[in-house]
Protein backbone atom coordinates (compact mmCIF):
# COMPACT_ATOMS: atom_id res chain seq x y z
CA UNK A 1 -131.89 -38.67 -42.06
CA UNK A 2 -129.23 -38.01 -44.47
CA UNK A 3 -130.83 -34.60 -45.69
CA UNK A 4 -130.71 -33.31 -42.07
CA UNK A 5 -127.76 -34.66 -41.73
CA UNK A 6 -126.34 -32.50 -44.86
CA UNK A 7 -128.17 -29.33 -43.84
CA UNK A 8 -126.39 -29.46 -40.48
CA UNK A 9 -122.96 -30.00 -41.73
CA UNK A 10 -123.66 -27.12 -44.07
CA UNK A 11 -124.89 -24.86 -41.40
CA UNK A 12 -121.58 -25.42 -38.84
CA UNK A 13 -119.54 -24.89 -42.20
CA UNK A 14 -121.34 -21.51 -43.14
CA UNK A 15 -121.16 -20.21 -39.52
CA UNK A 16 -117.58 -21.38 -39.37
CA UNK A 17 -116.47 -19.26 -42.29
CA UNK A 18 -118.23 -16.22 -40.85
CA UNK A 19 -116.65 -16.32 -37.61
CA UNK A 20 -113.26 -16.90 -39.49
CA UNK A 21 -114.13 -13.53 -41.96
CA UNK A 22 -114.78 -11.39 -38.82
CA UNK A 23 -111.70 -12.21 -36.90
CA UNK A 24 -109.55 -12.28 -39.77
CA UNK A 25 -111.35 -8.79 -40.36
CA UNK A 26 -111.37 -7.22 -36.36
CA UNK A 27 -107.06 -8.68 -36.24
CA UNK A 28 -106.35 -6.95 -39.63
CA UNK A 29 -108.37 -3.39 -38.53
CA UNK A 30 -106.45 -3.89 -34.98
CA UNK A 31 -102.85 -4.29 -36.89
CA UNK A 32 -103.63 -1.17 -39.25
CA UNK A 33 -104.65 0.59 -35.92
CA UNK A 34 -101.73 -0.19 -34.09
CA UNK A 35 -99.03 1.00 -37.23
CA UNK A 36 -100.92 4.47 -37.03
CA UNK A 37 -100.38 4.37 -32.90
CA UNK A 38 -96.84 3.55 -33.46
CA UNK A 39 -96.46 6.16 -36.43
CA UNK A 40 -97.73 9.04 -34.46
CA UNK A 41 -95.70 7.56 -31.37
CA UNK A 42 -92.33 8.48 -33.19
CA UNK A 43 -93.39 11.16 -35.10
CA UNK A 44 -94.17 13.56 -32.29
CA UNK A 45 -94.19 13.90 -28.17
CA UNK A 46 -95.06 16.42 -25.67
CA UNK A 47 -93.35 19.45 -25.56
CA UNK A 48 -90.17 19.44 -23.49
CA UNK A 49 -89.74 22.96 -22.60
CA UNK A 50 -90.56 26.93 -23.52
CA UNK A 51 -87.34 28.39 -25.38
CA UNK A 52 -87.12 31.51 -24.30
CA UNK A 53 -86.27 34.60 -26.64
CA UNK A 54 -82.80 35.28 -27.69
CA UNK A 55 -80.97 38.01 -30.06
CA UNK A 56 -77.99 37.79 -31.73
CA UNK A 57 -76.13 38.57 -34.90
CA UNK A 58 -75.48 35.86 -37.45
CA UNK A 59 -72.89 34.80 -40.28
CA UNK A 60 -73.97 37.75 -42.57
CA UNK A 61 -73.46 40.25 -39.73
CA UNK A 62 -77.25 40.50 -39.50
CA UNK A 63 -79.65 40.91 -36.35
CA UNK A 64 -80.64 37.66 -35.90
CA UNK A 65 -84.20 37.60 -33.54
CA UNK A 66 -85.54 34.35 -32.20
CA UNK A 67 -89.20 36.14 -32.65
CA UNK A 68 -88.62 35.33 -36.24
CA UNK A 69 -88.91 31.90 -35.64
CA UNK A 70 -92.34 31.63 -34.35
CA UNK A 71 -94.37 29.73 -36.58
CA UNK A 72 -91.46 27.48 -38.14
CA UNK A 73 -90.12 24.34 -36.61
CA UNK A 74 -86.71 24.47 -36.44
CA UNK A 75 -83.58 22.47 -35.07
CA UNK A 76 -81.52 24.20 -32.72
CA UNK A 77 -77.52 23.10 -31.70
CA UNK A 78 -74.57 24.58 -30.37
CA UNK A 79 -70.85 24.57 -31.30
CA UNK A 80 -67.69 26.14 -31.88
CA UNK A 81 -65.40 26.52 -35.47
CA UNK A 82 -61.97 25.70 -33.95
CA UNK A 83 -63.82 22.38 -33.06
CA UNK A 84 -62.36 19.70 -34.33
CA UNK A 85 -64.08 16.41 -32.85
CA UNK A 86 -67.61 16.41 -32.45
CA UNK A 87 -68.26 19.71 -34.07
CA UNK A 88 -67.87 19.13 -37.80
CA UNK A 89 -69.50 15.81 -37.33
CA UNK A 90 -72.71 17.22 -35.93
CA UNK A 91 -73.12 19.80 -38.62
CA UNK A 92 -72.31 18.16 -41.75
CA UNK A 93 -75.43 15.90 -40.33
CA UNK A 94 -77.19 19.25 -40.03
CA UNK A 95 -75.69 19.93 -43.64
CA UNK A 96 -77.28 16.87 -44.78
CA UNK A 97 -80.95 17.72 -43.16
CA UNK A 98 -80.76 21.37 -44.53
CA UNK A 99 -80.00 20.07 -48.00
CA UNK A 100 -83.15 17.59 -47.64
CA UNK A 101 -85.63 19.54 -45.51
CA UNK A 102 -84.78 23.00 -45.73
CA UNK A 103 -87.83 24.26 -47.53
CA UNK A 104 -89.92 22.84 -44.44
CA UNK A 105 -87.35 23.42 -41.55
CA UNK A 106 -84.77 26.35 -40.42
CA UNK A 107 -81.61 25.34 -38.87
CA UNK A 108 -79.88 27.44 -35.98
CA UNK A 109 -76.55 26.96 -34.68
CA UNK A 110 -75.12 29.13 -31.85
CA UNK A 111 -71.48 29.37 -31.28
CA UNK A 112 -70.18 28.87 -27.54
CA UNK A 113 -66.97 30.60 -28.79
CA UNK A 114 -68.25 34.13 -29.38
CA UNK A 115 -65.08 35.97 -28.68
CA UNK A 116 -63.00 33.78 -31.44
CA UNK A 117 -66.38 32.75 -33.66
CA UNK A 118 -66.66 36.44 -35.34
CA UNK A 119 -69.09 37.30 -38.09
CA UNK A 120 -65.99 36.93 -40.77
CA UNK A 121 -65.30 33.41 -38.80
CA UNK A 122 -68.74 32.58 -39.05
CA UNK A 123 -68.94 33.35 -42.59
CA UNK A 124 -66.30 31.03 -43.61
CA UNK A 125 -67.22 28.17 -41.24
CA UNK A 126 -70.91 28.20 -42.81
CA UNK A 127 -69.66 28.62 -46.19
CA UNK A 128 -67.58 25.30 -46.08
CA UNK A 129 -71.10 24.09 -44.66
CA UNK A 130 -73.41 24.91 -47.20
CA UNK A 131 -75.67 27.29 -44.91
CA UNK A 132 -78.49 28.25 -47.07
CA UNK A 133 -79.61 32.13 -46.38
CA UNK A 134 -82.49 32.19 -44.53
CA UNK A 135 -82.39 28.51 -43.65
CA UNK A 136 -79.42 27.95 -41.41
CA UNK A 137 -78.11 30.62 -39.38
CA UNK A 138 -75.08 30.35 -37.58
CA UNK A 139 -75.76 32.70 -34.97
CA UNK A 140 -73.19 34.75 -31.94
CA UNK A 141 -73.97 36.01 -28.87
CA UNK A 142 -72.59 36.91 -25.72
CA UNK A 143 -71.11 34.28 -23.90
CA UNK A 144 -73.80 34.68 -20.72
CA UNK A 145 -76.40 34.43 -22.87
CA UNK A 146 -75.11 31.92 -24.84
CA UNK A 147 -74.54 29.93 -21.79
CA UNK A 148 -78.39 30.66 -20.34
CA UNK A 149 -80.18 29.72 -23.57
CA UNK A 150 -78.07 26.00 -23.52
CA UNK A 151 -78.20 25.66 -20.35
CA UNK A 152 -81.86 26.77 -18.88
CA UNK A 153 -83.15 27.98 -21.87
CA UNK A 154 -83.07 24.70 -24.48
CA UNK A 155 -81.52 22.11 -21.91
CA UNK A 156 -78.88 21.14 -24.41
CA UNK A 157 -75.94 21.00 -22.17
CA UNK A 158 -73.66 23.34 -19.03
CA UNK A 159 -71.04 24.83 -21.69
CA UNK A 160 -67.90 25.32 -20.62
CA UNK A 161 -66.28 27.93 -23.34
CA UNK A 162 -64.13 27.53 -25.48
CA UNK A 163 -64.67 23.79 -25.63
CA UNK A 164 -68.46 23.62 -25.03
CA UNK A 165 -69.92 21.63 -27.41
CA UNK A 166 -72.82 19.26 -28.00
CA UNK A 167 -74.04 16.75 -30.15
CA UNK A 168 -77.59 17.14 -29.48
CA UNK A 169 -80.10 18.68 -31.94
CA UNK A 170 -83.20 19.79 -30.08
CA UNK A 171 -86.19 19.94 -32.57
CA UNK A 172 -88.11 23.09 -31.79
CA UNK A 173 -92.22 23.31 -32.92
CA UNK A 174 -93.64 26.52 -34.17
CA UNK A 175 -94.80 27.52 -30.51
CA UNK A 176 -91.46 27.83 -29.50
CA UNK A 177 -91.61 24.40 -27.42
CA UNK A 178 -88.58 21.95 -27.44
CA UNK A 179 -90.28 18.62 -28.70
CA UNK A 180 -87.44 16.34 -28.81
CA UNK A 181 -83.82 15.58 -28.84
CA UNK A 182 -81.67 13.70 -31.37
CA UNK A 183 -78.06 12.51 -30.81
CA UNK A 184 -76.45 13.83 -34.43
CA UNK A 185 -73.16 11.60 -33.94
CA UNK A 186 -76.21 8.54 -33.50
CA UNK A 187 -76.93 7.00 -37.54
CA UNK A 188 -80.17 5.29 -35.70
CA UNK A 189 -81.16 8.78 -33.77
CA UNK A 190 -81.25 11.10 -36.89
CA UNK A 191 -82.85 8.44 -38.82
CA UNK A 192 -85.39 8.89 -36.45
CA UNK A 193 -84.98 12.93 -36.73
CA UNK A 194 -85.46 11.88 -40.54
CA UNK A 195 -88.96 10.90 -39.68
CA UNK A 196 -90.75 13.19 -38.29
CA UNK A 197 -89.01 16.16 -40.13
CA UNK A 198 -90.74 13.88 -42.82
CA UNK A 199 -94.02 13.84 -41.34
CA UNK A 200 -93.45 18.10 -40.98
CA UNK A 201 -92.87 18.33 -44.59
CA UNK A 202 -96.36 16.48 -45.15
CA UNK A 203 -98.60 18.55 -43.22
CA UNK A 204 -97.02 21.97 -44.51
């Protein structure tokens, strides 16, 4: 009686641990499974919008074709160099993510001030900046178009020149699409930025 007894105590604690080593297995598999949802849930969303082409000439005086953008993700934002609020803010953020991610990422600033922001302005203003050739271009146009591609074009703002200025970054895939936008005066908003230009850098 006390052998059977034994056996059956032995039996509940043997199918006890089992159960125990599956769910402990099946919670820790859902957990890992629910970090990558989460990771892929802030590094990327559905594109926003189409950017349409746009021409202009940037700090160097050159021909500056959004064509040559295709198959690079980029950040686009707009400002103006007599700025003195928001402006300077935004792009020594934009400073900051050139100087960390500028091998994977261009940068593209457009001026809502054309008729003041001149290729010699320009020049000056990026120089103070850092602006990497090649990497960030600081880029003029005229002020209709300038006002179409904010506007309609990237859905960054309604400019009102000269004091049209934003502190949005729109992040901009290799398709042209607008994927996101990131508040550069927010510390928790280009953290986030931080991440998935981190997550671009990894699968280039």
């Amino acid at each position: 009686m006390g052998l059977h007894l034994h056996h059956a105590l032995t039996a509940i604690l043997l199918t006890s641990l089992l159960v125990c080593a599956i769910g402990c297995t099946e919670n820790r598999e859902g957990v890992e499974k629910g970090l990558e949802e989460n990771t892929d849930a802030v590094q990327m969303r559905d594109p926003v919008r189409l950017v349409p082409a746009f021409r202009g000439v940037d700090q160097y005086g050159d021909a500056f074709d959004s064509e040559n953008l295709r198959g690079k993700w980029w950040i686009g934002s707009f400002f103006f160099t007599s700025c003195e609020t928001v402006c300077p803010m935004i792009n020594t953020e934009v400073a900051k993510l050139q100087q960390k991610w500028g091998k994977s990422v261009s940068f593209v600033s457009v001026s809502t001030d054309p008729d003041n922001d001149t290729q010699k302005v320009l020049a000056s203003y990026a120089k103070k900046f850092g602006a990497q050739k090649d990497v960030w271009f600081m880029v003029r146009m005229s002020a209709d178009s300038m006002m179409v591609l904010a506007e309609s074009g990237m859905g960054v703002m309604k400019p009102v020149t000269p004091a049209g200025h934003s502190t949005r970054l729109a992040l901009v895939d290799k398709d042209m699409q607008v994927r996101d936008y990131f508040d550069g005066s927010d510390s928790v908003a280009v953290a986030r930025l931080e991440q998935v230009l981190g997550s671009i850098g990894k699968a280039q």
